[in-house]
N, C-alpha and C. Protein backbone atom coordinates (compact mmCIF):
# COMPACT_ATOMS: atom_id res chain seq x y z
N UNK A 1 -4.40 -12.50 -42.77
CA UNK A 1 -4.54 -13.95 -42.79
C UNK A 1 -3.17 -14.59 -42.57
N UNK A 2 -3.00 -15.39 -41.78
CA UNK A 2 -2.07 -16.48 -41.68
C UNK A 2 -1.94 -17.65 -41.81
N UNK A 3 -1.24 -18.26 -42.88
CA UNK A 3 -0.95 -19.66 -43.23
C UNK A 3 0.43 -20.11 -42.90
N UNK A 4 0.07 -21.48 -41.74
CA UNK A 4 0.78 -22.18 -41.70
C UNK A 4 1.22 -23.62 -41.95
N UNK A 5 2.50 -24.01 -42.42
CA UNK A 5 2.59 -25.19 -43.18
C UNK A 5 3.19 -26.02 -42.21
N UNK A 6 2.10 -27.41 -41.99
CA UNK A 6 2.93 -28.32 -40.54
C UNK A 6 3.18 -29.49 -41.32
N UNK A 7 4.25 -30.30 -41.66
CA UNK A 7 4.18 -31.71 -41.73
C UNK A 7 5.06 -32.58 -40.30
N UNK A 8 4.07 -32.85 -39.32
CA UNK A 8 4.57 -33.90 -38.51
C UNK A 8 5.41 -35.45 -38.67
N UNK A 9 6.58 -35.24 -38.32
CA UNK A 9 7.30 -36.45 -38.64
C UNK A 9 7.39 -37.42 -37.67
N UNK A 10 6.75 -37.34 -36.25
CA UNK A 10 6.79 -38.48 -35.25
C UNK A 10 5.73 -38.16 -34.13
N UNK A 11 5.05 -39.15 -34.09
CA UNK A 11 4.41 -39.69 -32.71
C UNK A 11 2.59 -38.90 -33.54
N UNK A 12 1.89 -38.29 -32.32
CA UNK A 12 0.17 -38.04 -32.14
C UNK A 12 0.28 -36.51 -31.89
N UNK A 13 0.48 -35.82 -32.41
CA UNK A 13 0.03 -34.23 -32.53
C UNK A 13 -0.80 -33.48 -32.64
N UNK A 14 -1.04 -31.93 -32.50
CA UNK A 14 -1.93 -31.28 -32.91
C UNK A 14 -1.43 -29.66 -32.68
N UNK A 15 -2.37 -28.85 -33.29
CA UNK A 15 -1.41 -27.27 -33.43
C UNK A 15 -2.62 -26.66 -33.10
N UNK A 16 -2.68 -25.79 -31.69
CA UNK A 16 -3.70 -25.18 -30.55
C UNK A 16 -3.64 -23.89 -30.72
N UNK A 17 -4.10 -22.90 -31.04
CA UNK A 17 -4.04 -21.61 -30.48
C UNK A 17 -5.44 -20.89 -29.82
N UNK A 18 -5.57 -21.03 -29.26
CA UNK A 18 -6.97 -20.82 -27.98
C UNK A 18 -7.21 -19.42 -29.18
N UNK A 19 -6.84 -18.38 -28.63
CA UNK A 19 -7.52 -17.23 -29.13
C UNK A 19 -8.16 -17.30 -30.34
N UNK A 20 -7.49 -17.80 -31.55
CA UNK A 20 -7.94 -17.59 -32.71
C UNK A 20 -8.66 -18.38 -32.96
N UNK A 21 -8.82 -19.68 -32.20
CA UNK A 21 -10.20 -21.30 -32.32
C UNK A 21 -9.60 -21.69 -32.87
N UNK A 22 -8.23 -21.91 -33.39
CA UNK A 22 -7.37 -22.73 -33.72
C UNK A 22 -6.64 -24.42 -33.29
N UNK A 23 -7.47 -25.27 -33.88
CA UNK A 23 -7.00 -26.18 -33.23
C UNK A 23 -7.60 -27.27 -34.56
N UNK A 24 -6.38 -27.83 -35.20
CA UNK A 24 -5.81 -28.71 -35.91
C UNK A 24 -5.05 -30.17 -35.85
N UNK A 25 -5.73 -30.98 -36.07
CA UNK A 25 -4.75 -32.25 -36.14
C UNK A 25 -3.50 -32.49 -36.85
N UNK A 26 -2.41 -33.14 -36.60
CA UNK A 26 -1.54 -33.28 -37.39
C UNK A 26 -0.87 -34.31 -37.42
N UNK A 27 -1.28 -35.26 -39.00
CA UNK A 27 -1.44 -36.28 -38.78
C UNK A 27 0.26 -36.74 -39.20
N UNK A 28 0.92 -37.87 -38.84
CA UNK A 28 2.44 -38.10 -39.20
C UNK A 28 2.57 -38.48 -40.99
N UNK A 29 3.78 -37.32 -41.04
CA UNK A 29 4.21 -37.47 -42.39
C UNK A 29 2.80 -36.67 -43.60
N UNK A 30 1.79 -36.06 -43.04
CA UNK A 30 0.60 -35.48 -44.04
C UNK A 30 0.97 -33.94 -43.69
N UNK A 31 1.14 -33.09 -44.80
CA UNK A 31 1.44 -32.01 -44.65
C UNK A 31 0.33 -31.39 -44.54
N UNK A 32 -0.23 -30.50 -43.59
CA UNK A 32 -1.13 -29.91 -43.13
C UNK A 32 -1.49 -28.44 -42.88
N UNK A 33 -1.92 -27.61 -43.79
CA UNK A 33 -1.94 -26.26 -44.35
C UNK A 33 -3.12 -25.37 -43.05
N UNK A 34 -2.95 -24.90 -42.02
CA UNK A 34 -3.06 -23.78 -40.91
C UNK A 34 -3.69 -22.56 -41.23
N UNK A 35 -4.20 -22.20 -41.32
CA UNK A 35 -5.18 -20.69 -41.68
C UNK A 35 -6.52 -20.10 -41.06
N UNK A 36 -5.83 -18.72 -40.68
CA UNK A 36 -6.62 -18.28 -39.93
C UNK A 36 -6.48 -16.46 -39.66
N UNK A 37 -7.41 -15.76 -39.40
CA UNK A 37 -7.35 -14.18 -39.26
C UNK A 37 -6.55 -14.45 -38.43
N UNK A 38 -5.79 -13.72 -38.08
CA UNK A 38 -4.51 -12.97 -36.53
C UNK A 38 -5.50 -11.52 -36.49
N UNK A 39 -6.88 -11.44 -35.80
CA UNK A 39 -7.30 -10.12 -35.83
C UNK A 39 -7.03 -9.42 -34.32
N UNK A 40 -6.48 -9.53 -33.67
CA UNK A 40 -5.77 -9.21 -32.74
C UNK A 40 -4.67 -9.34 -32.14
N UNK A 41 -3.83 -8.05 -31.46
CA UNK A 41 -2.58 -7.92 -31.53
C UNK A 41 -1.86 -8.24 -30.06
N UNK A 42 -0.96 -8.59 -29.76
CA UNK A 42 -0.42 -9.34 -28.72
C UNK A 42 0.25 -10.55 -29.16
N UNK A 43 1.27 -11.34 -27.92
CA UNK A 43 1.56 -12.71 -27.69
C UNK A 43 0.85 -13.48 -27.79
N UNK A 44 0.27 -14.64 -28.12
CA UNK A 44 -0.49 -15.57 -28.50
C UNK A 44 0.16 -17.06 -28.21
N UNK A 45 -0.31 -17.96 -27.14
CA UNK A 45 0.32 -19.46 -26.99
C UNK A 45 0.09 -20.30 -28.10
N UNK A 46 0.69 -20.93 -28.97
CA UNK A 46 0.37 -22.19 -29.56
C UNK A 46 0.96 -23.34 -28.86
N UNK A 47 0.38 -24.29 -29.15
CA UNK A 47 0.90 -25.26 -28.15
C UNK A 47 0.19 -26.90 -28.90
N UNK A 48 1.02 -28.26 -28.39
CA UNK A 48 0.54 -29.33 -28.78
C UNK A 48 -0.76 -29.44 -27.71
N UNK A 49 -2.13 -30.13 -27.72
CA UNK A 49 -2.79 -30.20 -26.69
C UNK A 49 -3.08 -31.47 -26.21
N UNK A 50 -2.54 -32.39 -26.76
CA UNK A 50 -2.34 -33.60 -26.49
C UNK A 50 -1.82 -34.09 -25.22
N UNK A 51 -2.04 -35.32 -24.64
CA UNK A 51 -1.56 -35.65 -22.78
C UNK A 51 -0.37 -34.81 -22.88
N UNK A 52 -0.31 -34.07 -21.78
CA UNK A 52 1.17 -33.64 -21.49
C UNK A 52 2.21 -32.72 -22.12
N UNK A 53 2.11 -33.01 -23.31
CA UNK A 53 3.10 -32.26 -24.38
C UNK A 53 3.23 -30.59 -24.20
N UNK A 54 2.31 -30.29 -23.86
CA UNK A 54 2.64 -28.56 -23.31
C UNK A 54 3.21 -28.28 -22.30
N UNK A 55 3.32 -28.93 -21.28
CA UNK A 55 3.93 -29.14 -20.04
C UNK A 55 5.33 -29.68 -20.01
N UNK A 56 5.32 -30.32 -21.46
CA UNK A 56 6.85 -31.19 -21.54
C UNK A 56 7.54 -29.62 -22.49
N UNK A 57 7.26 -28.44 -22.87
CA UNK A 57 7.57 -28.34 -23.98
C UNK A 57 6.88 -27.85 -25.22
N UNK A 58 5.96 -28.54 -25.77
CA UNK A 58 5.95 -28.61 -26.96
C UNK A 58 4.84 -27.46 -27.52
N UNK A 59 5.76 -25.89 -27.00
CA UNK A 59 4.60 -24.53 -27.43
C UNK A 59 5.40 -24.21 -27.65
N UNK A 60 5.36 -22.68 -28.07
CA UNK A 60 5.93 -21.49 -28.87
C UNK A 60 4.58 -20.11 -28.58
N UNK A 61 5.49 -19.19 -28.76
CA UNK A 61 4.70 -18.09 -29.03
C UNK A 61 4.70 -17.65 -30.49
N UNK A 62 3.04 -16.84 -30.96
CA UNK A 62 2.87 -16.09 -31.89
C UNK A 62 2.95 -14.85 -31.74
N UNK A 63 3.20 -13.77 -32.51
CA UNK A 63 3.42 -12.44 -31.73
C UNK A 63 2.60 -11.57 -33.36
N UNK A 64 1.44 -11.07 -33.18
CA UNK A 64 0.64 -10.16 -34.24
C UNK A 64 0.77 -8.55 -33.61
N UNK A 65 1.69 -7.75 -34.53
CA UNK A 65 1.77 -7.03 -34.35
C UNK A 65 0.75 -6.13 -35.08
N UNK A 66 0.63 -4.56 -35.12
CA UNK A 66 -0.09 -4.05 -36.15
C UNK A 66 0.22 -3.70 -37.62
């Protein structure tokens, strides 16, 4: 299981990860608690999915090892 802790401090967000059906709002200044199996192993995109913001930027990779 993985928990993650988001508090957004500016603008209209959200925290995406396709594989796992991960997809969370994140509202400004509300700290917002992320959880979910990682039951498979590989690179994984998270990303904002909001206009544009993935394209500007605003991803990272997850990496579940065994």
């Amino acid at each position: 299981t993985v928990r993650i802790n988001i508090t957004n401090t500016a603008g209209v967000h959200d925290f995406t990860i396709d594989e796992f059906g991960v997809k969370k709002e994140t509202p400004v200044n509300e700290p917002v608690v992320i959880e979910f199996v990682a039951d498979k192993v590989g690179t994984f995109e998270y990303y904002c999915s909001k206009y544009n913001h993935r394209m500007i930027g605003q991803a990272g990779n997850l990496v579940v090892e065994e």
